[in-house]
C-alpha atoms as a PDB file:
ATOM      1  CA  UNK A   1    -183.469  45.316 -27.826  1.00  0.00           C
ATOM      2  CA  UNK A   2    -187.109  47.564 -26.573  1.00  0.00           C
ATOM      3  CA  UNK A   3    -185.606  46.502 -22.823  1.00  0.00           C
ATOM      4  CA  UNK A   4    -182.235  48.138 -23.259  1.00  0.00           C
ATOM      5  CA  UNK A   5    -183.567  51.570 -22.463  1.00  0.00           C
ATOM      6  CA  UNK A   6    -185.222  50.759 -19.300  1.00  0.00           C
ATOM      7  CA  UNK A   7    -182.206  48.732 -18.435  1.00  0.00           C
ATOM      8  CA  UNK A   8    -179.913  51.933 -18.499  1.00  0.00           C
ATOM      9  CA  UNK A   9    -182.233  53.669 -16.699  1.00  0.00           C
ATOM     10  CA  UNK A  10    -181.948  51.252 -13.933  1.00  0.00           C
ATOM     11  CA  UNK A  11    -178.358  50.999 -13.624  1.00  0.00           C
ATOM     12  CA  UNK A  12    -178.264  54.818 -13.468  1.00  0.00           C
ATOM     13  CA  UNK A  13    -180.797  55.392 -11.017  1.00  0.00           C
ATOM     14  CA  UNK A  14    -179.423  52.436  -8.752  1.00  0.00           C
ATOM     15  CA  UNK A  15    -175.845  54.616  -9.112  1.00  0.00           C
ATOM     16  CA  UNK A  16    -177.300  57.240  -7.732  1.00  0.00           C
ATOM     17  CA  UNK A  17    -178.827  55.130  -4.971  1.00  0.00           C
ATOM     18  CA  UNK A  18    -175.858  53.906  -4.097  1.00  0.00           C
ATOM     19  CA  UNK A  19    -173.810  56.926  -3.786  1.00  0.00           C
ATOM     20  CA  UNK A  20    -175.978  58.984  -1.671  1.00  0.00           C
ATOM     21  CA  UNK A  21    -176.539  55.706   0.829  1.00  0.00           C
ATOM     22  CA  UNK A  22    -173.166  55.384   0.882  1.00  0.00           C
ATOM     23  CA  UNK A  23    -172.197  56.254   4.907  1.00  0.00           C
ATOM     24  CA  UNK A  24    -170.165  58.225   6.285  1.00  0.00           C
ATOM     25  CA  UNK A  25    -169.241  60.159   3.540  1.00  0.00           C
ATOM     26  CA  UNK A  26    -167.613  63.108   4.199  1.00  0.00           C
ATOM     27  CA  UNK A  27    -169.242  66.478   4.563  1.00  0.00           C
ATOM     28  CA  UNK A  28    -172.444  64.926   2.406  1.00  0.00           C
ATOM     29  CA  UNK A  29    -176.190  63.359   2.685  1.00  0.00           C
ATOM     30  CA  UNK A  30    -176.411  60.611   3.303  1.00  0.00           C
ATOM     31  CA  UNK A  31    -178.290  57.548   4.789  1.00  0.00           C
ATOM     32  CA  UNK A  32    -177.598  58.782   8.158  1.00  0.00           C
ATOM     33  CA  UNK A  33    -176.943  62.548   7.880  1.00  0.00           C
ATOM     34  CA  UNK A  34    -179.140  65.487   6.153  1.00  0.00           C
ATOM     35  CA  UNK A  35    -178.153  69.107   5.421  1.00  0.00           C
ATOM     36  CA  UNK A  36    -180.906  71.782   6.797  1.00  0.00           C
ATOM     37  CA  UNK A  37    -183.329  71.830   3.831  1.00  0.00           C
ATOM     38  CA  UNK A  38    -181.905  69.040   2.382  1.00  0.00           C
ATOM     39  CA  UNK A  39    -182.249  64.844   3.450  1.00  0.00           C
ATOM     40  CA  UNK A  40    -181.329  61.355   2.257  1.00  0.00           C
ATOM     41  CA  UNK A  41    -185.235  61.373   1.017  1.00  0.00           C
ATOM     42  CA  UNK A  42    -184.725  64.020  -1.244  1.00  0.00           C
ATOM     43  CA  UNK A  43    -181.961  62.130  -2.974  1.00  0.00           C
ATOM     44  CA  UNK A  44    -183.955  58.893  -3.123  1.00  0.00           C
ATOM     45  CA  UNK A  45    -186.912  61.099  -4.868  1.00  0.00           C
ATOM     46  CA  UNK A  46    -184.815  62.371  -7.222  1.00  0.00           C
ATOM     47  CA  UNK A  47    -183.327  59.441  -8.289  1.00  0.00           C
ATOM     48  CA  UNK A  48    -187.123  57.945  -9.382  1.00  0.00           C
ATOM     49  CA  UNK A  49    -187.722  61.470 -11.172  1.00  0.00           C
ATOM     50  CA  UNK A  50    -185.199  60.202 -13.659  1.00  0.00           C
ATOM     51  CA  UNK A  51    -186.304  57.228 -14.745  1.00  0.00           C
ATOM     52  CA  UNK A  52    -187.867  58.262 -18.013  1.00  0.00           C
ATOM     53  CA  UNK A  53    -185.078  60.652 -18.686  1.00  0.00           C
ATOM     54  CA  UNK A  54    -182.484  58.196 -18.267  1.00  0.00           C
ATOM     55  CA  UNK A  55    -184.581  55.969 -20.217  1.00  0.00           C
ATOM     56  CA  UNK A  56    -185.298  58.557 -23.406  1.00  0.00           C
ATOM     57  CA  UNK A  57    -181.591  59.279 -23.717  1.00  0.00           C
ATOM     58  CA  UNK A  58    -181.161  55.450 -23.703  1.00  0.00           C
ATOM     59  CA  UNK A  59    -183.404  55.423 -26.680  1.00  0.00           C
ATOM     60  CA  UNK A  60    -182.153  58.140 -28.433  1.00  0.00           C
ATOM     61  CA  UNK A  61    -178.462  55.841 -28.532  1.00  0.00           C
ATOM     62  CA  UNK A  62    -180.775  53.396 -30.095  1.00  0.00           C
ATOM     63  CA  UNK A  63    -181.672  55.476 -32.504  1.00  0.00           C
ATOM     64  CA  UNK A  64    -178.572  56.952 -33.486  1.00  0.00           C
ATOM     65  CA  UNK A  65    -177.085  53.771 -33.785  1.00  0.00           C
ATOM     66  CA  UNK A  66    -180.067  52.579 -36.277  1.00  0.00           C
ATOM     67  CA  UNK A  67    -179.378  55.601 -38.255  1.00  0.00           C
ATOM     68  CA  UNK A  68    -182.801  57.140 -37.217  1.00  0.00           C
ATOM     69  CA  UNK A  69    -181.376  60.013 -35.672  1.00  0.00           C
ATOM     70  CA  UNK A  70    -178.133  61.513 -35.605  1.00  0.00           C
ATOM     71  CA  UNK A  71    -175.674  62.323 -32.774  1.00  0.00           C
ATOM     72  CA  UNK A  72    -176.412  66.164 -32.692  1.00  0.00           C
ATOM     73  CA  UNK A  73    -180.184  65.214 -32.362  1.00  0.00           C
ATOM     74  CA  UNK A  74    -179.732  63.320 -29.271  1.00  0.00           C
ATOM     75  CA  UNK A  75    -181.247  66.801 -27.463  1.00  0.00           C
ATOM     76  CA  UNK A  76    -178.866  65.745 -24.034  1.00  0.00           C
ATOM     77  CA  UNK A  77    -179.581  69.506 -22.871  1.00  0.00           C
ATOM     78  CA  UNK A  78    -183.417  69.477 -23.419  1.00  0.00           C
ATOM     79  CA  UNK A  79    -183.569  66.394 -21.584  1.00  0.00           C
ATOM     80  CA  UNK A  80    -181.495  67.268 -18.576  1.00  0.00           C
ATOM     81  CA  UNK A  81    -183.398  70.499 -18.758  1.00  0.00           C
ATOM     82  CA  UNK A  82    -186.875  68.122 -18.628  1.00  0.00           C
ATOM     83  CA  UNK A  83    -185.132  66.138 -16.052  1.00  0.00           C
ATOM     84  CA  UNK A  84    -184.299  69.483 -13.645  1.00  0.00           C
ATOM     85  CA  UNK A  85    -188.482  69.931 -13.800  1.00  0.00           C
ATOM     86  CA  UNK A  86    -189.294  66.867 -12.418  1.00  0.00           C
ATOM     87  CA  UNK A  87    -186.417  66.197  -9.810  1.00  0.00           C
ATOM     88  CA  UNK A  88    -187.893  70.019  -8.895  1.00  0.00           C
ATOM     89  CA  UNK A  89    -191.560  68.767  -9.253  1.00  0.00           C
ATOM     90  CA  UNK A  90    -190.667  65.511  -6.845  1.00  0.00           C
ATOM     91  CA  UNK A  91    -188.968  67.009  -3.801  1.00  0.00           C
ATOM     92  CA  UNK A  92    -188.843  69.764  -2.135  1.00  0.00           C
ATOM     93  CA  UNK A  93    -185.179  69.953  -0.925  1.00  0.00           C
ATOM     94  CA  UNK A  94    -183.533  72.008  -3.825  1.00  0.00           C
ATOM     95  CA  UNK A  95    -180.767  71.041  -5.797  1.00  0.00           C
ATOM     96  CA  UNK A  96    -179.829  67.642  -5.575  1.00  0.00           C
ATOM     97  CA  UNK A  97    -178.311  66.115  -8.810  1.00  0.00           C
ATOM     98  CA  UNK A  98    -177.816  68.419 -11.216  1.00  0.00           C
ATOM     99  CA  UNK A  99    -174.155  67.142 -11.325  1.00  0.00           C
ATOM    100  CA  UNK A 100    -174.719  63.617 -11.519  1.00  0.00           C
ATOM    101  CA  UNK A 101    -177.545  64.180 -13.929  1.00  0.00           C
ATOM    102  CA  UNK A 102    -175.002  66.152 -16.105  1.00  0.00           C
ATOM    103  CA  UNK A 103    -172.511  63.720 -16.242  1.00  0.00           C
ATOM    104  CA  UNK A 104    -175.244  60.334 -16.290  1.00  0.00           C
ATOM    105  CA  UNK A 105    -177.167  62.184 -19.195  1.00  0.00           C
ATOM    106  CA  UNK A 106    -174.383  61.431 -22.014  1.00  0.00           C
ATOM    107  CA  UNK A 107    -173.806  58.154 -20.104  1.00  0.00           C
ATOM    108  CA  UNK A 108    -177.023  57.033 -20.962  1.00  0.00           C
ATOM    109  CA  UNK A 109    -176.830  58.161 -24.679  1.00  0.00           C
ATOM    110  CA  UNK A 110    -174.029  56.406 -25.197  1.00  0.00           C
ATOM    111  CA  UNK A 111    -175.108  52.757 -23.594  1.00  0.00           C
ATOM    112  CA  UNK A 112    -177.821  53.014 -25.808  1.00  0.00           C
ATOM    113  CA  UNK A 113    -175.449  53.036 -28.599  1.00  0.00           C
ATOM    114  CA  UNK A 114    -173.270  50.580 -26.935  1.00  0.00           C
ATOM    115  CA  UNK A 115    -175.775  48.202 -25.979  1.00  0.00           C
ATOM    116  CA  UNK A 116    -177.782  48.094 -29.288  1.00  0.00           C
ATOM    117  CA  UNK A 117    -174.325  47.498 -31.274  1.00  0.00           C
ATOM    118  CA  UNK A 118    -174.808  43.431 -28.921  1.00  0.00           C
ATOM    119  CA  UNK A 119    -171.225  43.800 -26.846  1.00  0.00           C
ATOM    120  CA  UNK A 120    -170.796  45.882 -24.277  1.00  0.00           C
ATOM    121  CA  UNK A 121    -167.159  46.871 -23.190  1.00  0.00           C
ATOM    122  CA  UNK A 122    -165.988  50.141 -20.798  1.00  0.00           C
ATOM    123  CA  UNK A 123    -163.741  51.178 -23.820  1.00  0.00           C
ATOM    124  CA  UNK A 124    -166.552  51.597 -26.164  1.00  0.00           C
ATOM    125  CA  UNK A 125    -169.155  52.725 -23.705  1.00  0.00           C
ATOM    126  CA  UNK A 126    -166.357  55.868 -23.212  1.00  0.00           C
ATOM    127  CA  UNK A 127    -165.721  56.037 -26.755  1.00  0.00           C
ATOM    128  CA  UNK A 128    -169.424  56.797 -27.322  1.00  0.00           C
ATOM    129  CA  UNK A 129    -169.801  59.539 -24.895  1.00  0.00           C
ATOM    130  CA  UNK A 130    -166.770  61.056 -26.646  1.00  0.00           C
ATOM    131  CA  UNK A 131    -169.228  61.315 -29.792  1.00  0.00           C
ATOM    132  CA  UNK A 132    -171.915  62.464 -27.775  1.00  0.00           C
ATOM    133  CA  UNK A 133    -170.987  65.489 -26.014  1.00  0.00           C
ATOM    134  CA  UNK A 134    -168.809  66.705 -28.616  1.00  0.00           C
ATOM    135  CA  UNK A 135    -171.760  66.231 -31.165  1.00  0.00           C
ATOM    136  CA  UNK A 136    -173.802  68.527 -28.742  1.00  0.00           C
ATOM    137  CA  UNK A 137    -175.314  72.088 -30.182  1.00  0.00           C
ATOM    138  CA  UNK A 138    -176.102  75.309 -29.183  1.00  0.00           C
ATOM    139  CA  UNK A 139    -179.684  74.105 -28.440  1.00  0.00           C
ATOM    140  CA  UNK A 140    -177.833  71.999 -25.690  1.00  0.00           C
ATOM    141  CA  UNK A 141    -176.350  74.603 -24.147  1.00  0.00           C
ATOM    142  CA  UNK A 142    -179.348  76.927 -23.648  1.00  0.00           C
ATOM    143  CA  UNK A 143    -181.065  74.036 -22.169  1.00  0.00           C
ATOM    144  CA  UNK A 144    -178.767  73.584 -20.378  1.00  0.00           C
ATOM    145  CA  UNK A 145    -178.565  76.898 -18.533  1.00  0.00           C
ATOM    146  CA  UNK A 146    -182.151  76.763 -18.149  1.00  0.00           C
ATOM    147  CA  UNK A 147    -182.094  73.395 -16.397  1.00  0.00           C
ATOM    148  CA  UNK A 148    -179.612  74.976 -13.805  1.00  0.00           C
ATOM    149  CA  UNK A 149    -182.523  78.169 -13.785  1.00  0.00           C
ATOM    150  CA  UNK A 150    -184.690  75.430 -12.773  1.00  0.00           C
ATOM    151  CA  UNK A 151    -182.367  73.593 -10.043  1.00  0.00           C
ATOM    152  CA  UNK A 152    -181.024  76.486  -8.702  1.00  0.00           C
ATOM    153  CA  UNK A 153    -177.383  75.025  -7.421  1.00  0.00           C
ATOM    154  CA  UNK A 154    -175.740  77.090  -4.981  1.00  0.00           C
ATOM    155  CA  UNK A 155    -171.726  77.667  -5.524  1.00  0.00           C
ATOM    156  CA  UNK A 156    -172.008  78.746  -9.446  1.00  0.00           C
ATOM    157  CA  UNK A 157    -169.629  81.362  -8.750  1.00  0.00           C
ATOM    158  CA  UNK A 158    -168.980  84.186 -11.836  1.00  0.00           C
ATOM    159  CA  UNK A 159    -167.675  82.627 -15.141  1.00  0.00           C
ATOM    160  CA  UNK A 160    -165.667  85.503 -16.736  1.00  0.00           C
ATOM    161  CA  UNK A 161    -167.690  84.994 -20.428  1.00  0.00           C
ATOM    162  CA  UNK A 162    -170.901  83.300 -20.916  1.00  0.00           C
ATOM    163  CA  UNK A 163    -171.805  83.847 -17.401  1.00  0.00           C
ATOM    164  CA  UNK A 164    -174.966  81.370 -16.468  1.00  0.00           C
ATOM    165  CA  UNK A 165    -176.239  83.983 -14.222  1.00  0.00           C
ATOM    166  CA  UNK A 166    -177.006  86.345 -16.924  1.00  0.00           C
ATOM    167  CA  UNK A 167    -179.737  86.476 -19.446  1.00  0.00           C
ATOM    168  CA  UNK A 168    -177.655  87.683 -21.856  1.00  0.00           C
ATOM    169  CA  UNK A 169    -175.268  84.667 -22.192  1.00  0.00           C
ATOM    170  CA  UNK A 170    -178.022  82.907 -23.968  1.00  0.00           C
ATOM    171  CA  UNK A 171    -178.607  84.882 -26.266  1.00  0.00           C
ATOM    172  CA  UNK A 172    -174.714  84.912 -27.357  1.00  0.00           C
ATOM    173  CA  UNK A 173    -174.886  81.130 -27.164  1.00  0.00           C
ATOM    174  CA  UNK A 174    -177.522  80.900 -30.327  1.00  0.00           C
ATOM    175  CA  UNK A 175    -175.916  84.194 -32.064  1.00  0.00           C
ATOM    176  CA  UNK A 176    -172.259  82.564 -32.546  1.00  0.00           C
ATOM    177  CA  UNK A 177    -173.949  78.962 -32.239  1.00  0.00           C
ATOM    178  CA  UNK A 178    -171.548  78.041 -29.237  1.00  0.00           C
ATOM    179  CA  UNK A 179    -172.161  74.339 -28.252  1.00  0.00           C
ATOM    180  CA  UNK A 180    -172.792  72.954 -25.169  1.00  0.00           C
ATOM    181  CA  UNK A 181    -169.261  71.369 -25.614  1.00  0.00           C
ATOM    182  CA  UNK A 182    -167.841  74.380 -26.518  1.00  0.00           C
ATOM    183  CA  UNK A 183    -169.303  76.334 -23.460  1.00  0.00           C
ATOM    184  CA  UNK A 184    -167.891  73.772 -20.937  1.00  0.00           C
ATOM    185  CA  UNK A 185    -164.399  73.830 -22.509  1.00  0.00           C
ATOM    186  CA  UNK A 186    -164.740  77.741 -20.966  1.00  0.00           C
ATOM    187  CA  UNK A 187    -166.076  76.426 -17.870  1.00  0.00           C
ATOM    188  CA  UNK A 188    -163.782  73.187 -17.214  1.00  0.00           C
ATOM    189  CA  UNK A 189    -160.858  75.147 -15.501  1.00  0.00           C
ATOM    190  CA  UNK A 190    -162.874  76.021 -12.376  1.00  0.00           C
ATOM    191  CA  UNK A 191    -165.472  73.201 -13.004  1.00  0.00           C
ATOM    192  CA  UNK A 192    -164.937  69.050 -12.683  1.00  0.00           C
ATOM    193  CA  UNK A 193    -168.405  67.907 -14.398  1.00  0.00           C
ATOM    194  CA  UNK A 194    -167.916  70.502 -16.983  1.00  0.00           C
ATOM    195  CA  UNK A 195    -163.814  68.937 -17.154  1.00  0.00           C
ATOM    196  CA  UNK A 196    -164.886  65.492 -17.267  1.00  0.00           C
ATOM    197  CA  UNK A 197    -167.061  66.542 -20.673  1.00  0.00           C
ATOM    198  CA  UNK A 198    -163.818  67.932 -22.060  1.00  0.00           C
ATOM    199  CA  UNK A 199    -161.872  65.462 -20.872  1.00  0.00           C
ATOM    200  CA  UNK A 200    -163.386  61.958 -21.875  1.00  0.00           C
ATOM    201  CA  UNK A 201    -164.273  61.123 -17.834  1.00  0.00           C
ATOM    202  CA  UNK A 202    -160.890  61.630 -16.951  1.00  0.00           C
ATOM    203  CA  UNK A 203    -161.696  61.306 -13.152  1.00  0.00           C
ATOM    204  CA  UNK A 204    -164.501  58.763 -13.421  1.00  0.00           C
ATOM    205  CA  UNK A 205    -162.775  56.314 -15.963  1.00  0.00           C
ATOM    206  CA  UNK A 206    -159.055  56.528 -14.692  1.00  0.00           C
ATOM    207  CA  UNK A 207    -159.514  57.169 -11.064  1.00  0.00           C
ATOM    208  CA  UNK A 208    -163.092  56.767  -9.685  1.00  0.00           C
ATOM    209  CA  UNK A 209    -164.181  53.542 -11.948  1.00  0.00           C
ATOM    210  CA  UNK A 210    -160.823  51.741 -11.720  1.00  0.00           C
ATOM    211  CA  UNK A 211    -160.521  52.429  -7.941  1.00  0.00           C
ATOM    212  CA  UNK A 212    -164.090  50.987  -7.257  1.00  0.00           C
ATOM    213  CA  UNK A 213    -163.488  48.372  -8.907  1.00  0.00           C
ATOM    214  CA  UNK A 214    -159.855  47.065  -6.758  1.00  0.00           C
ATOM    215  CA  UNK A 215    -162.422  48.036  -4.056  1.00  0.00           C
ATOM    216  CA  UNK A 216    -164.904  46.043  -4.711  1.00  0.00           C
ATOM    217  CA  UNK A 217    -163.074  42.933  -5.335  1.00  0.00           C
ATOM    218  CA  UNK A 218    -160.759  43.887  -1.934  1.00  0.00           C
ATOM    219  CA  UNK A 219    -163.729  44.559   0.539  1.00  0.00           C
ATOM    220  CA  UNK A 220    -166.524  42.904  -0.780  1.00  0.00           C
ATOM    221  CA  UNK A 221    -168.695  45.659   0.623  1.00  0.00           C
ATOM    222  CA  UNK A 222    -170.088  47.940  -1.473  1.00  0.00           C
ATOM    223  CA  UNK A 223    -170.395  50.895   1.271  1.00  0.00           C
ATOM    224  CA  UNK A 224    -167.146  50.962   2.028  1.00  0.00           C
ATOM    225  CA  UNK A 225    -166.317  50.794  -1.991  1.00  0.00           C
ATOM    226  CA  UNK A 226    -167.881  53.719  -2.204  1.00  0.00           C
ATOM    227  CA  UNK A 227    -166.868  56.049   0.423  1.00  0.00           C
ATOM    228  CA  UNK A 228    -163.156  54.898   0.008  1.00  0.00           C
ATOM    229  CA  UNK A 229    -163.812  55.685  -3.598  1.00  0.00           C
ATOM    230  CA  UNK A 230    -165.315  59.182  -2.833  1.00  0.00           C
ATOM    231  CA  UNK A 231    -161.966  59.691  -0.853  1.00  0.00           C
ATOM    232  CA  UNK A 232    -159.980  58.390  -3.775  1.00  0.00           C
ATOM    233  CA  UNK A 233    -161.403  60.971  -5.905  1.00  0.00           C
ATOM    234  CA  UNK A 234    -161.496  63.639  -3.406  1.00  0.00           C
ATOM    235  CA  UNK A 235    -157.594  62.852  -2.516  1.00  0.00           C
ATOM    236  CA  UNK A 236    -156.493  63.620  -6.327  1.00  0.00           C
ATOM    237  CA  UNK A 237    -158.834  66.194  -7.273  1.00  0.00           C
ATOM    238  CA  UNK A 238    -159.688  69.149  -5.058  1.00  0.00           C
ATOM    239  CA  UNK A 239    -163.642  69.601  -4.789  1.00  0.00           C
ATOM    240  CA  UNK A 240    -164.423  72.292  -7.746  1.00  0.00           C
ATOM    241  CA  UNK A 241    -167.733  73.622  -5.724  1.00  0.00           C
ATOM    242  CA  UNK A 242    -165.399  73.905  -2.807  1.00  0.00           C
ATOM    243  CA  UNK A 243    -163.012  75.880  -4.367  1.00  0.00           C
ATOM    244  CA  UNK A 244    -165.655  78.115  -5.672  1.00  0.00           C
ATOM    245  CA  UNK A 245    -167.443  78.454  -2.462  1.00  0.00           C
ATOM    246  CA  UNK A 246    -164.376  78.795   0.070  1.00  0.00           C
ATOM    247  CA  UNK A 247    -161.167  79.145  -2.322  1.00  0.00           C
ATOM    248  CA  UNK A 248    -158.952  76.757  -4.086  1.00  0.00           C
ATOM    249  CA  UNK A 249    -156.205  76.603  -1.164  1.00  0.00           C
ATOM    250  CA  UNK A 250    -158.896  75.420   1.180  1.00  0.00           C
ATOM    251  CA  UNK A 251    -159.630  72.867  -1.700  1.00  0.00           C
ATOM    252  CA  UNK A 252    -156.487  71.628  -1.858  1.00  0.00           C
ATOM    253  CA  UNK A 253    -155.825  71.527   1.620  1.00  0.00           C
ATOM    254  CA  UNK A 254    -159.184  68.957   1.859  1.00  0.00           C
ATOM    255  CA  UNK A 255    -157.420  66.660  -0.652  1.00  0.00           C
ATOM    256  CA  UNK A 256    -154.508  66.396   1.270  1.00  0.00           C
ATOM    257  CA  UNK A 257    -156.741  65.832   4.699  1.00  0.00           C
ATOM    258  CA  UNK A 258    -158.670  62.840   2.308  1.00  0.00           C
ATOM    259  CA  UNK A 259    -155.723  61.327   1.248  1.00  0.00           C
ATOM    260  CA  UNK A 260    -153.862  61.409   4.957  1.00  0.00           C
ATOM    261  CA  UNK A 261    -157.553  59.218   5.514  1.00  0.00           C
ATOM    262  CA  UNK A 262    -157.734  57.016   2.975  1.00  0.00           C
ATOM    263  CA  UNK A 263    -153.850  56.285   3.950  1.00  0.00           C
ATOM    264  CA  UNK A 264    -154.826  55.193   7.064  1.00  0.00           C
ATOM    265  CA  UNK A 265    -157.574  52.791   5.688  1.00  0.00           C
ATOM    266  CA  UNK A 266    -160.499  54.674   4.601  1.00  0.00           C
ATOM    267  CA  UNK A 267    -163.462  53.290   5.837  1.00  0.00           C
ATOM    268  CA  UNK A 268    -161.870  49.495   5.572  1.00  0.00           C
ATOM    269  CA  UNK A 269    -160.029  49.596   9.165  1.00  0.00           C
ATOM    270  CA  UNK A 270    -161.202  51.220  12.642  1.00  0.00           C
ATOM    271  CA  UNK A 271    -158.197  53.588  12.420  1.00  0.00           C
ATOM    272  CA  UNK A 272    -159.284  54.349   9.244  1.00  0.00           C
ATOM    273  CA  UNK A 273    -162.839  55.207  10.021  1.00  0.00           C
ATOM    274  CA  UNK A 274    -161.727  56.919  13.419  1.00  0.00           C
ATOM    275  CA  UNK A 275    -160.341  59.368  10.843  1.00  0.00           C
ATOM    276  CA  UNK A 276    -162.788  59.702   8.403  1.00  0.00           C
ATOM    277  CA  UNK A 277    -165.285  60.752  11.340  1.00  0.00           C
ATOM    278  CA  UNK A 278    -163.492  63.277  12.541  1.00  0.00           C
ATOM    279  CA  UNK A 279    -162.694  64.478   8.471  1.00  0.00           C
ATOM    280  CA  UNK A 280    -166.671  64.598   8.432  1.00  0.00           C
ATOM    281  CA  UNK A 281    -167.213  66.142  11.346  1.00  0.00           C
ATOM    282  CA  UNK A 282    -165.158  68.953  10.163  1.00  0.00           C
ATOM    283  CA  UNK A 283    -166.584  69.832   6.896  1.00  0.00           C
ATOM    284  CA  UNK A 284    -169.434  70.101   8.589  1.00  0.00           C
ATOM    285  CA  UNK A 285    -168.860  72.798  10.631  1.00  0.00           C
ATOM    286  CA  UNK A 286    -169.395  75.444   7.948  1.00  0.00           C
ATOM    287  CA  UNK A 287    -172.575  75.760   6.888  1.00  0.00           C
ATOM    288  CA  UNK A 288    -171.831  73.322   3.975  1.00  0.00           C
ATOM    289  CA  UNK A 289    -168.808  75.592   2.356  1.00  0.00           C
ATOM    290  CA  UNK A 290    -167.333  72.480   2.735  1.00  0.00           C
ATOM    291  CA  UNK A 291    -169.235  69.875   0.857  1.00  0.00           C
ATOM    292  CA  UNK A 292    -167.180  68.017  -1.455  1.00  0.00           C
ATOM    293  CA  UNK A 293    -171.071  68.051  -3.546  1.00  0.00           C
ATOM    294  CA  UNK A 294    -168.697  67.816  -6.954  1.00  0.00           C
ATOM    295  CA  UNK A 295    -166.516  64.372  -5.663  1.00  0.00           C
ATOM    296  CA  UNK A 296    -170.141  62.546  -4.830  1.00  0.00           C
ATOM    297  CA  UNK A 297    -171.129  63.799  -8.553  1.00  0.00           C
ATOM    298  CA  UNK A 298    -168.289  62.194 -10.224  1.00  0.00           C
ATOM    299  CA  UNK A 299    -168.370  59.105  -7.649  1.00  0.00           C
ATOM    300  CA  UNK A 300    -172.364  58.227  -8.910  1.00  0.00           C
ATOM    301  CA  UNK A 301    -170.692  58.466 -12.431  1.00  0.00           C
ATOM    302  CA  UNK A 302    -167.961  55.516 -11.443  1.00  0.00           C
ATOM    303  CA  UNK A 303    -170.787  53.612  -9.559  1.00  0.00           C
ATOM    304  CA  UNK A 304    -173.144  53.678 -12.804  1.00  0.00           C
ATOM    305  CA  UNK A 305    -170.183  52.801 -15.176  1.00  0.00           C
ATOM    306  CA  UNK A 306    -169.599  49.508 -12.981  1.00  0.00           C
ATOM    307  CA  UNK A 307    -173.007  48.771 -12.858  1.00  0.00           C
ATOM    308  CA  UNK A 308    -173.330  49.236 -16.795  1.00  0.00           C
ATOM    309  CA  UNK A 309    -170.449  46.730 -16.619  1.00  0.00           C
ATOM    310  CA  UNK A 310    -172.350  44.155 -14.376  1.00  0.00           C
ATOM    311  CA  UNK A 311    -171.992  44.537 -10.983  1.00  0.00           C
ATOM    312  CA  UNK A 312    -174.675  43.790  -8.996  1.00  0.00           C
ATOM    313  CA  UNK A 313    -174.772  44.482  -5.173  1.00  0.00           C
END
């Protein structure tokens, strides 16, 4: 049982290995493209920066399911916020994965659980991070909002009530004790990590996870799992961090240009990939408004939930 925690932590941080290697995938880092200010090495640094996060959270499940702590002591938002320091203490390339982190964070609370209780299954990993998030406090939340202080993202956007830019949002958060739940049920319309809280995973259970998986088992190749399961998510949900950076018809318009790609193979046939090049090539011609930043979030969230589930590559 003392190994579970480190075990999470593992599968986690190989996730997010494996998502940011994963090549070419569009408009992103990756193993053979960097952003100005921003490379594949600041990824990989990040990724061992969260090690002992991933593992705390992983021990907090424990405890919670050993009745030492409850679910609303699990402190999710004062870890990410810990975690935010040290991926900022590590590298030097700015924001990096703040989204993942956000969405793994809960993740790793709930194997814990999961885990300890001897059986692990996908239906009661999600059914734990149900309990979790929803059991989060207002604590959470203004950790929370300091962690993204700390990180910095670009493409917040203005949130028309408890703005994250503004001081003052904080200090409504502990005055009407708004969780961190509660505060991205506000932000989920215009938001897919703060949606997938609200939501149960909705993306990374019922589209990302299953889609890897019929990947995996049809290609055999875990690189081309991935990026056809970036453009599987990408296809069905327009990029939230586009939408907020360029607009939501220019969103939607780079959903239908990832599903015309994956429809022609994805990265699994040359006519496929012939496509997806020239998809990459042009969301990188705009200063990275077009970086689908939210779809490789939520794709490092299916990767860790099949590696949590056993696959090994």
């Amino acid at each position: 049982m003392s190994e579970i925690p480190e075990h999470v932590s593992k599968c986690l941080q190989l996730a997010l290995l494996l998502e940011v290697s994963a090549y070419p995938k569009p408009g992103n880092v990756h193993r053979t493209a960097d952003f100005k200010g921003t490379r594949y090495e600041h990824f990989l640094a990040s990724a061992v920066a969260l090690a002992p996060h991933f593992t705390r959270c992983a021990a907090s499940g424990m405890a919670v399911r050993s009745k030492a702590l409850r679910l609303d002591q699990i402190e999710v938002g004062k870890t990410i916020k810990k975690a935010a320091s040290d991926v900022a203490q590590w590298q030097h390339g700015g924001n990096t994965v703040l989204g993942s982190v956000i969405l793994l964070m809960p993740m790793a609370a709930a194997a814990g659980i999961t885990l300890s209780e001897g059986k692990f299954s996908v239906e009661r990993l999600r059914g734990h991070i149900k309990s979790v998030v929803e059991a989060t406090t207002s604590d959470d939340a203004v950790d929370l909002y300091e962690a993204i202080d700390t990180a910095k993202p670009g493409g917040l956007g203005k949130a028309p009530e408890l703005d994250v830019t503004k001081a003052s949002s904080m200090v409504e958060i502990r005055k009407n004790k708004v969780s961190l739940f509660q505060v991205f049920k506000i932000s989920a319309p215009w938001d897919s990590i703060s949606s997938e809280w609200v939501s149960n995973y909705h993306i990374t259970f019922d589209i990302g996870y299953l889609f890897l998986i019929k990947q995996l088992k049809t290609t055999g190749d875990i690189n081309v799992a991935t990026v056809n399961t970036f453009l599987k998510i990408l296809s069905e949900v327009p990029d939230t961090l586009i939408a907020r950076k360029a607009g939501k018809q220019q969103a939607e318009e780079i959903s239908v240009q990832a599903k015309k790609v994956l429809e022609k193979g994805g990265l699994s046939i040359p006519k496929g990939t012939e496509s997806l090049l020239a998809f990459d090539k042009q969301l990188r011609m705009s200063s990275h408004k077009l970086n689908p930043g939210t779809t490789a979030d939520i794709t490092s969230a299916a990767l860790a939930m099949a590696i949590l589930n056993g696959y090994r590559p």
